[in-house]
N, C-alpha and C. Protein backbone atom coordinates (compact mmCIF):
# COMPACT_ATOMS: atom_id res chain seq x y z
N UNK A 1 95.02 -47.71 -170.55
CA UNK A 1 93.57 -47.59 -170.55
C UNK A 1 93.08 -47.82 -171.97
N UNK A 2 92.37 -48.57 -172.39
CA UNK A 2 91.73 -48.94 -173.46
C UNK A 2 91.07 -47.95 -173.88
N UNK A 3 91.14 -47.70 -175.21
CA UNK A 3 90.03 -46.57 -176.04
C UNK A 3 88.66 -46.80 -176.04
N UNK A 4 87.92 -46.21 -175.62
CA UNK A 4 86.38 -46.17 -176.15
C UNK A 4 85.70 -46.88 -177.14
N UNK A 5 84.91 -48.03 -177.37
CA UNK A 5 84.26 -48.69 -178.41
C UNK A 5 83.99 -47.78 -179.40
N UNK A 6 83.40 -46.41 -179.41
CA UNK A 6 83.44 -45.52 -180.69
C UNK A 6 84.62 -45.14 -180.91
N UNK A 7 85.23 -44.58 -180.14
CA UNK A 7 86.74 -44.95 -180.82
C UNK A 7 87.84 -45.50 -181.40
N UNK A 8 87.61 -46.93 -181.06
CA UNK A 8 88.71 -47.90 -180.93
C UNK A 8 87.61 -48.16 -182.63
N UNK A 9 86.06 -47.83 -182.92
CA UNK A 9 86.16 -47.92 -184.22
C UNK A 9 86.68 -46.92 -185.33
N UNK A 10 86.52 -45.70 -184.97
CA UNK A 10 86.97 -44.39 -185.58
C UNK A 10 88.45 -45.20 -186.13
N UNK A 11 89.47 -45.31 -184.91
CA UNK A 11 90.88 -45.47 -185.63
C UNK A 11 90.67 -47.26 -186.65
N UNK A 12 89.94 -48.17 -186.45
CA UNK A 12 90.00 -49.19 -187.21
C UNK A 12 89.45 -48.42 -188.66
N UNK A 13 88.55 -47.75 -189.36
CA UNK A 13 88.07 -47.06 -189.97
C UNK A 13 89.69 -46.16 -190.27
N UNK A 14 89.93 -45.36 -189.68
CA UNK A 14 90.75 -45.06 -190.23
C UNK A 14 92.35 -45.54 -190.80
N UNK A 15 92.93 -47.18 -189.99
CA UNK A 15 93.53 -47.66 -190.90
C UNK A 15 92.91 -48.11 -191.89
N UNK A 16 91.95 -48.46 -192.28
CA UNK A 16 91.55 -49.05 -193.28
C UNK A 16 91.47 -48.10 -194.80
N UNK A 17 91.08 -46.96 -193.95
CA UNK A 17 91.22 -45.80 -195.23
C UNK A 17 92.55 -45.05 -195.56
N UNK A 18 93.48 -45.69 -195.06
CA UNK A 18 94.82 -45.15 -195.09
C UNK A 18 95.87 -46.43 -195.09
N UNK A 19 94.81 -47.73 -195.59
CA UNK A 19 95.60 -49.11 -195.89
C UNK A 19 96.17 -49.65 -195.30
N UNK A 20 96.00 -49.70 -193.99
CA UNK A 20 96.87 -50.38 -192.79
C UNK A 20 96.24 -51.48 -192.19
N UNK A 21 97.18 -52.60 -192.10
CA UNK A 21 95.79 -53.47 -191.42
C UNK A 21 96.18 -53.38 -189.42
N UNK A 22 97.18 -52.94 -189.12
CA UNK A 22 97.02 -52.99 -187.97
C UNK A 22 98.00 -51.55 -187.30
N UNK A 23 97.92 -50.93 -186.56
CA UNK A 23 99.03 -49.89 -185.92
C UNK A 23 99.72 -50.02 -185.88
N UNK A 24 100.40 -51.66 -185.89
CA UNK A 24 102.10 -51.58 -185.64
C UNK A 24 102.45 -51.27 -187.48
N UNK A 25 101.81 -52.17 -188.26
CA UNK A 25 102.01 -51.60 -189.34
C UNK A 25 102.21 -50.25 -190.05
N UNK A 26 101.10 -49.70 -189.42
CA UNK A 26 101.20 -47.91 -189.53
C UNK A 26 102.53 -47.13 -188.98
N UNK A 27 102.74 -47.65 -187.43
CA UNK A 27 103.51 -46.92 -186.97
C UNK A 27 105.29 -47.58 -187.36
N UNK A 28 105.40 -48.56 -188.00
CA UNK A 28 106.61 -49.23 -188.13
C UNK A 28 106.76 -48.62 -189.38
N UNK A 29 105.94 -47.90 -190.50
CA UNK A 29 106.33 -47.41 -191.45
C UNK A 29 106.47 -46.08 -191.36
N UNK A 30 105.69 -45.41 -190.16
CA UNK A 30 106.05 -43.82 -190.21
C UNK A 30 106.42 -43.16 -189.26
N UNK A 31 106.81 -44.11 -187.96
CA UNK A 31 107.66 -43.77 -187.05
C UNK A 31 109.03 -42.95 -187.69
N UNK A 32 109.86 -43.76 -188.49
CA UNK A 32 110.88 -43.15 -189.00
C UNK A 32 110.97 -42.04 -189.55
N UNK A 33 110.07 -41.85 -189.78
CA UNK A 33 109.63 -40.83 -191.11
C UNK A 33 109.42 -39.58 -190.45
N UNK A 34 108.38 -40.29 -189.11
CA UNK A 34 108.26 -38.45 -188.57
C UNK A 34 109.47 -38.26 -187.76
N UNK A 35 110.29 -39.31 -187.12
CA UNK A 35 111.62 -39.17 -186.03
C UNK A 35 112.62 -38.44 -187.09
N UNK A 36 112.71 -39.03 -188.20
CA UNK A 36 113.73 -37.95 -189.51
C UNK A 36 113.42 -36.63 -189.73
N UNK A 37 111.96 -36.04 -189.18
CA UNK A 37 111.57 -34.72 -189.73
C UNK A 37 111.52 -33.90 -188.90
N UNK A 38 111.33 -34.45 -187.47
CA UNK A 38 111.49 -33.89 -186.10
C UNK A 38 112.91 -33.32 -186.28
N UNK A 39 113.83 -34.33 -186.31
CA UNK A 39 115.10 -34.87 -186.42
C UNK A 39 116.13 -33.53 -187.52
N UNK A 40 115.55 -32.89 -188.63
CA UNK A 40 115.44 -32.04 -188.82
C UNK A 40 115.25 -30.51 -188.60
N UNK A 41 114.20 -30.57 -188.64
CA UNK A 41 113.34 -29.56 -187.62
C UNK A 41 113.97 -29.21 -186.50
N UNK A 42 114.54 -30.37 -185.81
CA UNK A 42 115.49 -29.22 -183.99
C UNK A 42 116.74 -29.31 -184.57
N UNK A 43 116.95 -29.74 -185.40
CA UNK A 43 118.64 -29.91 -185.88
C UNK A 43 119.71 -30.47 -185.15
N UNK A 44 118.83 -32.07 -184.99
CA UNK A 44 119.61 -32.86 -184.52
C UNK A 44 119.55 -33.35 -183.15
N UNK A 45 118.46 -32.84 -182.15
CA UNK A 45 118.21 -32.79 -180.88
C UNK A 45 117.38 -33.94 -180.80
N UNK A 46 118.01 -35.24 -181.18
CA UNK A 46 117.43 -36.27 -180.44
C UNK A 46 116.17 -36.65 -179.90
N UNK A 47 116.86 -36.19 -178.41
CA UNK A 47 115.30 -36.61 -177.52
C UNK A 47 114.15 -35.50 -177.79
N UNK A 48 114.29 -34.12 -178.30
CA UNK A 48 113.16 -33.55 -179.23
C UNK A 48 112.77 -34.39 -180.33
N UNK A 49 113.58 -34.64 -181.00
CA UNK A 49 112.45 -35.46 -182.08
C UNK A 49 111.90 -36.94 -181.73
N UNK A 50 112.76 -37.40 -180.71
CA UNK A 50 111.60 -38.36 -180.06
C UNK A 50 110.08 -37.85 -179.59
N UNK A 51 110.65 -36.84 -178.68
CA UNK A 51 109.41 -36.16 -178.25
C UNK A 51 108.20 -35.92 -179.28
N UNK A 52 108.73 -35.26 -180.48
CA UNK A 52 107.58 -34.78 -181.55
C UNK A 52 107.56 -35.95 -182.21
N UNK A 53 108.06 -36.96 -182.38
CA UNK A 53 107.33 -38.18 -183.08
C UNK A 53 106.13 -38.95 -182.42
N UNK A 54 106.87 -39.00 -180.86
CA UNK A 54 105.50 -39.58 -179.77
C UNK A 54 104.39 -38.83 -179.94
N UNK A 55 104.28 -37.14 -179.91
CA UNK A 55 103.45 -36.40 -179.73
C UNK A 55 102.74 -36.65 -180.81
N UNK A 56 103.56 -36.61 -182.33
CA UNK A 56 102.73 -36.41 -183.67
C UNK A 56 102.01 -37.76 -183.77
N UNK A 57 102.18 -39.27 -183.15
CA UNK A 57 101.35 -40.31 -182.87
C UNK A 57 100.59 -40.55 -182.06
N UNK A 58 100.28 -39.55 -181.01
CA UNK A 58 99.42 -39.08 -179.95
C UNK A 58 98.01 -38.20 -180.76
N UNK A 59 98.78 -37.43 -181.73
CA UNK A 59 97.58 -36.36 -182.12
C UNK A 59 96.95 -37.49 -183.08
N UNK A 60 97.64 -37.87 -183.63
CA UNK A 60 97.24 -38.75 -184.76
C UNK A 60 96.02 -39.85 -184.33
N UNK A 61 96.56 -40.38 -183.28
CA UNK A 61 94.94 -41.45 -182.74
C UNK A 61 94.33 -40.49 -181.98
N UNK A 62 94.40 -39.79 -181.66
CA UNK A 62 92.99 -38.58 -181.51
C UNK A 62 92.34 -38.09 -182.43
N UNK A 63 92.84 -37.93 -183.49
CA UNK A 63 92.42 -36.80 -184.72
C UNK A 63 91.85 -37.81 -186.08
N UNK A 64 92.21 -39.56 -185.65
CA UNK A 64 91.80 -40.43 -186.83
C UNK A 64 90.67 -40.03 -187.56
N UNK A 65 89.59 -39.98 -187.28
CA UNK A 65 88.25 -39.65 -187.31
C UNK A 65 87.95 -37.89 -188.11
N UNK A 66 89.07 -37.86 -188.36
CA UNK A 66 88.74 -36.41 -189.05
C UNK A 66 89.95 -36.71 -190.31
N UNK A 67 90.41 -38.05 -190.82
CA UNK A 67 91.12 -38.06 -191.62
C UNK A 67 90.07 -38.73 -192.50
N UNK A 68 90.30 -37.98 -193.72
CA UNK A 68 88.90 -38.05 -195.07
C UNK A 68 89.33 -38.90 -196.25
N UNK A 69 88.20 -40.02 -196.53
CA UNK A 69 89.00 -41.08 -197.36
C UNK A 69 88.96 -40.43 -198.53
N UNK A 70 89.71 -41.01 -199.25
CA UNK A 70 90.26 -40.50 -200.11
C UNK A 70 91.45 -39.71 -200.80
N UNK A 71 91.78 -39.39 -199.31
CA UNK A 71 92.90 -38.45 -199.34
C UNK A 71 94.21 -39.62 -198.90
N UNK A 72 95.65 -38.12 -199.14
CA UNK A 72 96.89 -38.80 -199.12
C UNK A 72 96.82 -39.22 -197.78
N UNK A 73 97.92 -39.56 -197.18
CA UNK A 73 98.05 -40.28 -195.59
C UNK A 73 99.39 -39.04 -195.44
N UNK A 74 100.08 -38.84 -196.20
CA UNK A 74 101.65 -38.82 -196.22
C UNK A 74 101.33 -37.27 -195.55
N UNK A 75 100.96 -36.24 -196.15
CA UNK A 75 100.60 -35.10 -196.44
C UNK A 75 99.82 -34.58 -194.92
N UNK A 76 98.90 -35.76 -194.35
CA UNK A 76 98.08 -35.26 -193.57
C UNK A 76 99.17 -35.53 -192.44
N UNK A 77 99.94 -36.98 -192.64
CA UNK A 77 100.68 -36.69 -191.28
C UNK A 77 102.16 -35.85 -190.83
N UNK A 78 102.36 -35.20 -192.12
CA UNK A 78 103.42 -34.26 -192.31
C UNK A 78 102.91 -33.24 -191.79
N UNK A 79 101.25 -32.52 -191.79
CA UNK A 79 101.50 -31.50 -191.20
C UNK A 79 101.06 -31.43 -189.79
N UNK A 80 100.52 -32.65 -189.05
CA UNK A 80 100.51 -32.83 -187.82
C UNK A 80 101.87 -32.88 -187.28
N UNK A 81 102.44 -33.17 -188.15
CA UNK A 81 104.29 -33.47 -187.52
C UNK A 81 104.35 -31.83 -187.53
N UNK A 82 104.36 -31.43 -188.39
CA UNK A 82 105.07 -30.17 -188.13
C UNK A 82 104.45 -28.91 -187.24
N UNK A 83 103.16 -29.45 -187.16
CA UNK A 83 102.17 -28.49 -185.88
C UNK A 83 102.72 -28.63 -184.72
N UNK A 84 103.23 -30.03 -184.52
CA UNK A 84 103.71 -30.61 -183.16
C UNK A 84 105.09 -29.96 -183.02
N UNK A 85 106.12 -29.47 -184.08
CA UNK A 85 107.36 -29.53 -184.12
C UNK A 85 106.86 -27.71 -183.68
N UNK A 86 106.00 -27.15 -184.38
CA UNK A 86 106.45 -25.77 -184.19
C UNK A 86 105.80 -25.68 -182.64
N UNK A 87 104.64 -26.17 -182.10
CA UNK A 87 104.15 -26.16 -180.63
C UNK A 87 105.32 -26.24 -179.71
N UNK A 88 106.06 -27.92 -180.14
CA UNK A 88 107.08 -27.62 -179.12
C UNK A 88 108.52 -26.86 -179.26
N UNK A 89 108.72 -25.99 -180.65
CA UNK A 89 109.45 -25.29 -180.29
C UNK A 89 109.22 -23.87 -179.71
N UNK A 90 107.69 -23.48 -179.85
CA UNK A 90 107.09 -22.02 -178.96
C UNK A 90 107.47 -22.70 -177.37
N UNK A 91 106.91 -23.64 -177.19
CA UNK A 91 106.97 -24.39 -175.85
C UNK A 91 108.19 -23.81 -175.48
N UNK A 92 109.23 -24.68 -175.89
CA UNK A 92 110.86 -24.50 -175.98
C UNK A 92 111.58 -23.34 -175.60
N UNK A 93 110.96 -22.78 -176.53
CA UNK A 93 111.66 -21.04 -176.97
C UNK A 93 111.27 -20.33 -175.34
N UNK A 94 110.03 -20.74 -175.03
CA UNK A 94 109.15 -19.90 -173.60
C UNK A 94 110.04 -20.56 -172.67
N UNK A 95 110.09 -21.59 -172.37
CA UNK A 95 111.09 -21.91 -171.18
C UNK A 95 112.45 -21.42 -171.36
N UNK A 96 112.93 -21.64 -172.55
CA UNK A 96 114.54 -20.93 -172.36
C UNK A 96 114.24 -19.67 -172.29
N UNK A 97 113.57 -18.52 -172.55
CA UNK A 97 113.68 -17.76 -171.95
C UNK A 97 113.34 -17.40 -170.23
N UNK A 98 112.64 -18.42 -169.84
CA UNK A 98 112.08 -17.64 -168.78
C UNK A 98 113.63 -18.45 -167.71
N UNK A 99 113.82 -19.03 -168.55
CA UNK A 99 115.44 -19.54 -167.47
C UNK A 99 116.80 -18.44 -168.00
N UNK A 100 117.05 -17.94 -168.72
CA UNK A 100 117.48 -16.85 -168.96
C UNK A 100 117.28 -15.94 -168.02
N UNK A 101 115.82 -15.52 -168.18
CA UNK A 101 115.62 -14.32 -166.81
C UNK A 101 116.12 -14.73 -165.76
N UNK A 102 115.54 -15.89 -165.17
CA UNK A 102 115.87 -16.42 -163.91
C UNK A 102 117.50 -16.50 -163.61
N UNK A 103 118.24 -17.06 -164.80
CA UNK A 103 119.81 -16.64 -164.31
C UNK A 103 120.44 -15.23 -164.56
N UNK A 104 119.21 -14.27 -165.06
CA UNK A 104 120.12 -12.85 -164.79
C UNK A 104 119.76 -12.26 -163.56
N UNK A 105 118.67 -12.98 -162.89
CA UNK A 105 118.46 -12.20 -161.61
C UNK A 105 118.84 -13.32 -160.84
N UNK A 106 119.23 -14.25 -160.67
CA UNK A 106 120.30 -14.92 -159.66
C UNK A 106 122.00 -14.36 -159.90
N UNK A 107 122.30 -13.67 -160.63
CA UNK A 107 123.44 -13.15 -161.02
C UNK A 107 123.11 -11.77 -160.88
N UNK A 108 122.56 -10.90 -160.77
CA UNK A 108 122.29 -9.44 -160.22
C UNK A 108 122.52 -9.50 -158.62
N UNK A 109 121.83 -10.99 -158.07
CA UNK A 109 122.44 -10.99 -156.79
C UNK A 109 123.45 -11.69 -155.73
N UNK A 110 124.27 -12.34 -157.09
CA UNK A 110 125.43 -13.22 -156.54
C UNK A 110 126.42 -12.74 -156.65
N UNK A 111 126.40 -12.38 -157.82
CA UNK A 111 127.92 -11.08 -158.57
C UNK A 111 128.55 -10.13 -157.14
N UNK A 112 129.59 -9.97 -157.13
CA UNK A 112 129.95 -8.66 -156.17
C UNK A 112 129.87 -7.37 -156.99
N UNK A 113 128.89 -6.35 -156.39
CA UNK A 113 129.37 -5.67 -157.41
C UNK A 113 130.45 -4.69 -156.89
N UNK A 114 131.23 -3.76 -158.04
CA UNK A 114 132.38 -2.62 -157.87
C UNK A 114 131.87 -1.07 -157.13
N UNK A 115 131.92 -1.19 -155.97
CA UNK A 115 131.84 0.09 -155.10
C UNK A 115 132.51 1.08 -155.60
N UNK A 116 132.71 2.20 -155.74
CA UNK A 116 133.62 2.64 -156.48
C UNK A 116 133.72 4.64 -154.80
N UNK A 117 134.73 4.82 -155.09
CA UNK A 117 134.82 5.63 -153.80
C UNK A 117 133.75 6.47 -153.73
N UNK A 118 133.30 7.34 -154.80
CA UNK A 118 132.49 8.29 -155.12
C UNK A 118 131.14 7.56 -155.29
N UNK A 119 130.68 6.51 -155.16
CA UNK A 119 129.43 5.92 -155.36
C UNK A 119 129.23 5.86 -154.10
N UNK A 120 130.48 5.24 -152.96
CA UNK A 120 130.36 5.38 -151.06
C UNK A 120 129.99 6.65 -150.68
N UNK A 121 130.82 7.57 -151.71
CA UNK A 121 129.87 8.90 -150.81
C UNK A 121 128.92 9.24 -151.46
N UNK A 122 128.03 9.54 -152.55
CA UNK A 122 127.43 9.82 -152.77
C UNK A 122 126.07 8.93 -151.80
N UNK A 123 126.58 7.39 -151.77
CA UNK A 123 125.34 7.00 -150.64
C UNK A 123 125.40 7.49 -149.40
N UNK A 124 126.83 8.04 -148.87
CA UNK A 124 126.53 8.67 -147.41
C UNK A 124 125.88 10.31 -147.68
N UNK A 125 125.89 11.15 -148.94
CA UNK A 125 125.18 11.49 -148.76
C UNK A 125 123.73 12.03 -148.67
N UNK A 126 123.38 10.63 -149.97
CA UNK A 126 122.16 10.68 -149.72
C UNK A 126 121.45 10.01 -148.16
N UNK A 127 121.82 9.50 -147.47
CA UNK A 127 121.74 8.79 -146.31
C UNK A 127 121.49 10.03 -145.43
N UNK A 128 122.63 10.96 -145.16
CA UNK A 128 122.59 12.26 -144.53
C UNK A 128 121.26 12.86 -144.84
N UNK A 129 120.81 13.35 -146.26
CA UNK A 129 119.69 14.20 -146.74
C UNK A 129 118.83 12.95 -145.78
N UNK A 130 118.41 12.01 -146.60
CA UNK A 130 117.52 11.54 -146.04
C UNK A 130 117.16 11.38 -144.02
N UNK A 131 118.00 11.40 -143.42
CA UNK A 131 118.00 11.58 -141.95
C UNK A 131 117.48 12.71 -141.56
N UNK A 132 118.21 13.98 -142.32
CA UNK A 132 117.95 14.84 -141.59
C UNK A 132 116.82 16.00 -142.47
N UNK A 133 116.06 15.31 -143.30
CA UNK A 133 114.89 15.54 -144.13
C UNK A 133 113.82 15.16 -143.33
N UNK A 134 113.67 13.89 -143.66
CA UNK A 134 112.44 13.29 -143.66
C UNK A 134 111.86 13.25 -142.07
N UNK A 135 110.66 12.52 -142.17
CA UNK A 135 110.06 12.59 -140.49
C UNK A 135 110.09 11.04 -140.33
N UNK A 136 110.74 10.45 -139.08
CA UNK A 136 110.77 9.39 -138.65
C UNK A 136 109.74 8.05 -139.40
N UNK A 137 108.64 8.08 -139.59
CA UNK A 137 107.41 7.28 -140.35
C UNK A 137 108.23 7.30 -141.72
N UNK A 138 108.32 8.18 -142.52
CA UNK A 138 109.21 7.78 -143.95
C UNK A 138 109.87 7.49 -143.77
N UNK A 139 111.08 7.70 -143.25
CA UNK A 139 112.17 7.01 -142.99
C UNK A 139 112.33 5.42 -142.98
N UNK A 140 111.84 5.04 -141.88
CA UNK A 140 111.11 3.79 -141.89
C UNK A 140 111.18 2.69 -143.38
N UNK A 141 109.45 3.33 -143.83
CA UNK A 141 109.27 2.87 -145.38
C UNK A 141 110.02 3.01 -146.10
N UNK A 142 110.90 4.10 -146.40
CA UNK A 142 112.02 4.43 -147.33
C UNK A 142 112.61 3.21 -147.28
N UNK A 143 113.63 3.13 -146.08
CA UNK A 143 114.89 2.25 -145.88
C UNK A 143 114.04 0.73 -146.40
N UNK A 144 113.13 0.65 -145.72
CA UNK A 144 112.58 -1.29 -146.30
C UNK A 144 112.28 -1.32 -147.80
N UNK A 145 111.79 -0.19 -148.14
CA UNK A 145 111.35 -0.22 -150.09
C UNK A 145 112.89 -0.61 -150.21
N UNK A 146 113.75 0.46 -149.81
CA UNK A 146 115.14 0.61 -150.74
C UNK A 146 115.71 -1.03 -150.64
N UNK A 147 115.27 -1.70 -149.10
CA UNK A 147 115.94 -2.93 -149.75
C UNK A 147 114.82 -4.21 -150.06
N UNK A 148 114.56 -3.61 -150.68
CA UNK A 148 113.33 -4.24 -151.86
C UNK A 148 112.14 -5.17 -151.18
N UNK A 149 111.83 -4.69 -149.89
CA UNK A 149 110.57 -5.63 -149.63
C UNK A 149 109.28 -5.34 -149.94
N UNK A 150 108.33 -5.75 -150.26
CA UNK A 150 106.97 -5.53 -150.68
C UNK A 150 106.34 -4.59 -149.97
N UNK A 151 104.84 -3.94 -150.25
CA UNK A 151 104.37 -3.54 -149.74
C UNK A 151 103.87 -4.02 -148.42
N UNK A 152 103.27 -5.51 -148.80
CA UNK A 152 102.59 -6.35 -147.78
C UNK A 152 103.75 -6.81 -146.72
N UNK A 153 104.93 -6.73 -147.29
CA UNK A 153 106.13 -7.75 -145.88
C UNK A 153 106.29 -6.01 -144.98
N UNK A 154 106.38 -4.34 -145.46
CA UNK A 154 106.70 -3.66 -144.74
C UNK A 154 105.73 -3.49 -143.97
N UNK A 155 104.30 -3.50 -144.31
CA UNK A 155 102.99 -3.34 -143.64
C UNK A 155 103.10 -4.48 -143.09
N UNK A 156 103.32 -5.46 -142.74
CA UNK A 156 103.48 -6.23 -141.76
C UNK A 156 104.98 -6.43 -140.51
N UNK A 157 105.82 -5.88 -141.27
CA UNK A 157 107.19 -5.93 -140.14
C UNK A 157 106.61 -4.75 -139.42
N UNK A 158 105.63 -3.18 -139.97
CA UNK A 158 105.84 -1.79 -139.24
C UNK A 158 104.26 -2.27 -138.46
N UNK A 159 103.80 -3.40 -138.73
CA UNK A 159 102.33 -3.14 -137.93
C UNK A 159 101.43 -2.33 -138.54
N UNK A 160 101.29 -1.98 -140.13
CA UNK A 160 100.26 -0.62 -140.15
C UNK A 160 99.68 -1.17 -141.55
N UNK A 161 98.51 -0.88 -141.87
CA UNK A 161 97.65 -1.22 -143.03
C UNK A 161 98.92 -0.43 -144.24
N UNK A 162 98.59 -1.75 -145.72
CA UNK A 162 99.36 -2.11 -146.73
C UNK A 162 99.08 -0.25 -147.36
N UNK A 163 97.94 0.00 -147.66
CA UNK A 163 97.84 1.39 -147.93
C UNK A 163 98.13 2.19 -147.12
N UNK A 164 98.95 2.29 -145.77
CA UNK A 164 99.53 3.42 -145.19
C UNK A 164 100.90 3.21 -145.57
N UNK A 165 101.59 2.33 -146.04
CA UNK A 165 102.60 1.89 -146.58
C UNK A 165 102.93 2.72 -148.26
N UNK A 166 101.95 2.34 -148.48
CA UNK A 166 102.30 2.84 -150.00
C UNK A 166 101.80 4.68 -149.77
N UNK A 167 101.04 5.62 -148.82
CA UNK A 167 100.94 6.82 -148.80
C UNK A 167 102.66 7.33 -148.56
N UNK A 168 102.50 6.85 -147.24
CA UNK A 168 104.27 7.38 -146.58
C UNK A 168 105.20 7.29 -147.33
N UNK A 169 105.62 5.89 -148.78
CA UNK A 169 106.18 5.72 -149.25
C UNK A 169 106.18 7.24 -150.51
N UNK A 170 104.98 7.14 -150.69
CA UNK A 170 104.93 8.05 -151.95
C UNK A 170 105.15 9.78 -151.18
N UNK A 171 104.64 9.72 -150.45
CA UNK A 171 105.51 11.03 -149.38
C UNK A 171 107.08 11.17 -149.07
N UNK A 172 107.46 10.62 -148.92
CA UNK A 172 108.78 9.90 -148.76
C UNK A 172 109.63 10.65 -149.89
N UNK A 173 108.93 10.11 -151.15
CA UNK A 173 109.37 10.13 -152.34
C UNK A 173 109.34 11.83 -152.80
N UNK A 174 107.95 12.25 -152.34
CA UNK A 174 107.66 13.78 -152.61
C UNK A 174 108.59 14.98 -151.98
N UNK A 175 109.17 14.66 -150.18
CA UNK A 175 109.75 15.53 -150.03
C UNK A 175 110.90 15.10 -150.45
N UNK A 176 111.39 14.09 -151.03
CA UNK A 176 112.97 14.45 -151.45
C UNK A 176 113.45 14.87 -152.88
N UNK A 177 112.23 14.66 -153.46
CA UNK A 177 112.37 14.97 -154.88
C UNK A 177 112.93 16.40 -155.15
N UNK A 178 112.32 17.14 -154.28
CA UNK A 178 113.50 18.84 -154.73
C UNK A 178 115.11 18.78 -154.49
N UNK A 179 115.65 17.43 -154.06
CA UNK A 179 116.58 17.20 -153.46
C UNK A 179 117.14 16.50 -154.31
N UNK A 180 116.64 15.97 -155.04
CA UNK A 180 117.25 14.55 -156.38
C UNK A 180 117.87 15.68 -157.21
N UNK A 181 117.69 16.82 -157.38
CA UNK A 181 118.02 17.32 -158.19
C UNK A 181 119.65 17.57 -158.11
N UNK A 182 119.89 18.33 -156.74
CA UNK A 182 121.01 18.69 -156.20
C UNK A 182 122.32 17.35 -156.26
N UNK A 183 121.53 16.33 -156.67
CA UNK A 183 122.72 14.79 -156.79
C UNK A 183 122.99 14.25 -158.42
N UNK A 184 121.91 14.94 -158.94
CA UNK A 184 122.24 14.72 -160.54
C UNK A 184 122.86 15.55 -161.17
């Protein structure tokens, strides 16, 4: 898509004030320059510093028009390079973590975990308390919270509004609590 007639003068204006007579000229001299600093900057990660060289020549014909004659060229596009380099390493940093999370909770539920004899009974007897405690309606909610479904999926498997879900639940919770004690 072709740039805008006020635009397409902005960047002629601005090679001219930064001595270029055409873009390939511009970019054949500082392509390298920002791909070496990128190139740097991830320490060696390639297709990142491709990335932040494209990007830092992306901001650059957007931003022509705010480059002030008189000034260096070198300086102004060093720190667009490096705005771009630290953006995409926040970028970066946010996705590897959020894939981190994502493989500790695909591994919380792939792992086997170690039953151990005394962990079997202690669930039979909290299982017991809970049977012969509670009143049929908690029971219910109990068992679906414990295996982790929402409010909205139990209020819909039991048939009963999402807030009678979360009362019973928190009842649930109230009469056994004099009872948590007796397991700790």
């Amino acid at each position: 898509m072709p740039l805008p007639v006020s635009r397409r003068h902005q960047n002629i204006d601005f090679l001219s004030k930064a001595g270029y007579e055409s873009w390939n000229d511009f970019f054949e001299e500082y392509h390298p320059k920002m791909k070496k600093f990128a190139l740097r900057f991830f320490h060696g990660d390639y297709p990142q510093a491709e990335d932040a060289a494209a990007e830092t020549f992306y901001r650059v014909l957007h931003a022509a028009d705010t480059f002030q004659d008189g000034k260096k060229i070198n300086p102004w596009m060093y720190s667009i390079a490096r705005n771009v380099c630290r953006d995409l390493y926040k970028k970066e940093k946010k996705h590897r973590r959020v894939e981190e999370v994502v493989e500790e909770r695909v591994q919380e539920f792939t792992e086997p975990k170690m039953i151990t004899a005394e962990d079997h009974d202690l669930e039979q007897q909290i299982h017991l308390v809970i049977e012969n405690t509670l009143p049929e309606q908690f029971k219910e909610v109990l068992y679906l919270a414990v295996q982790k479904y929402s409010y909205t999926e139990i209020a819909q498997q039991l048939d009963i509004p999402r807030g009678t879900v979360m009362s019973r639940l928190h009842r649930a919770r109230h009469y056994l609590q004099p009872m948590k004690e007796d397991f700790l």
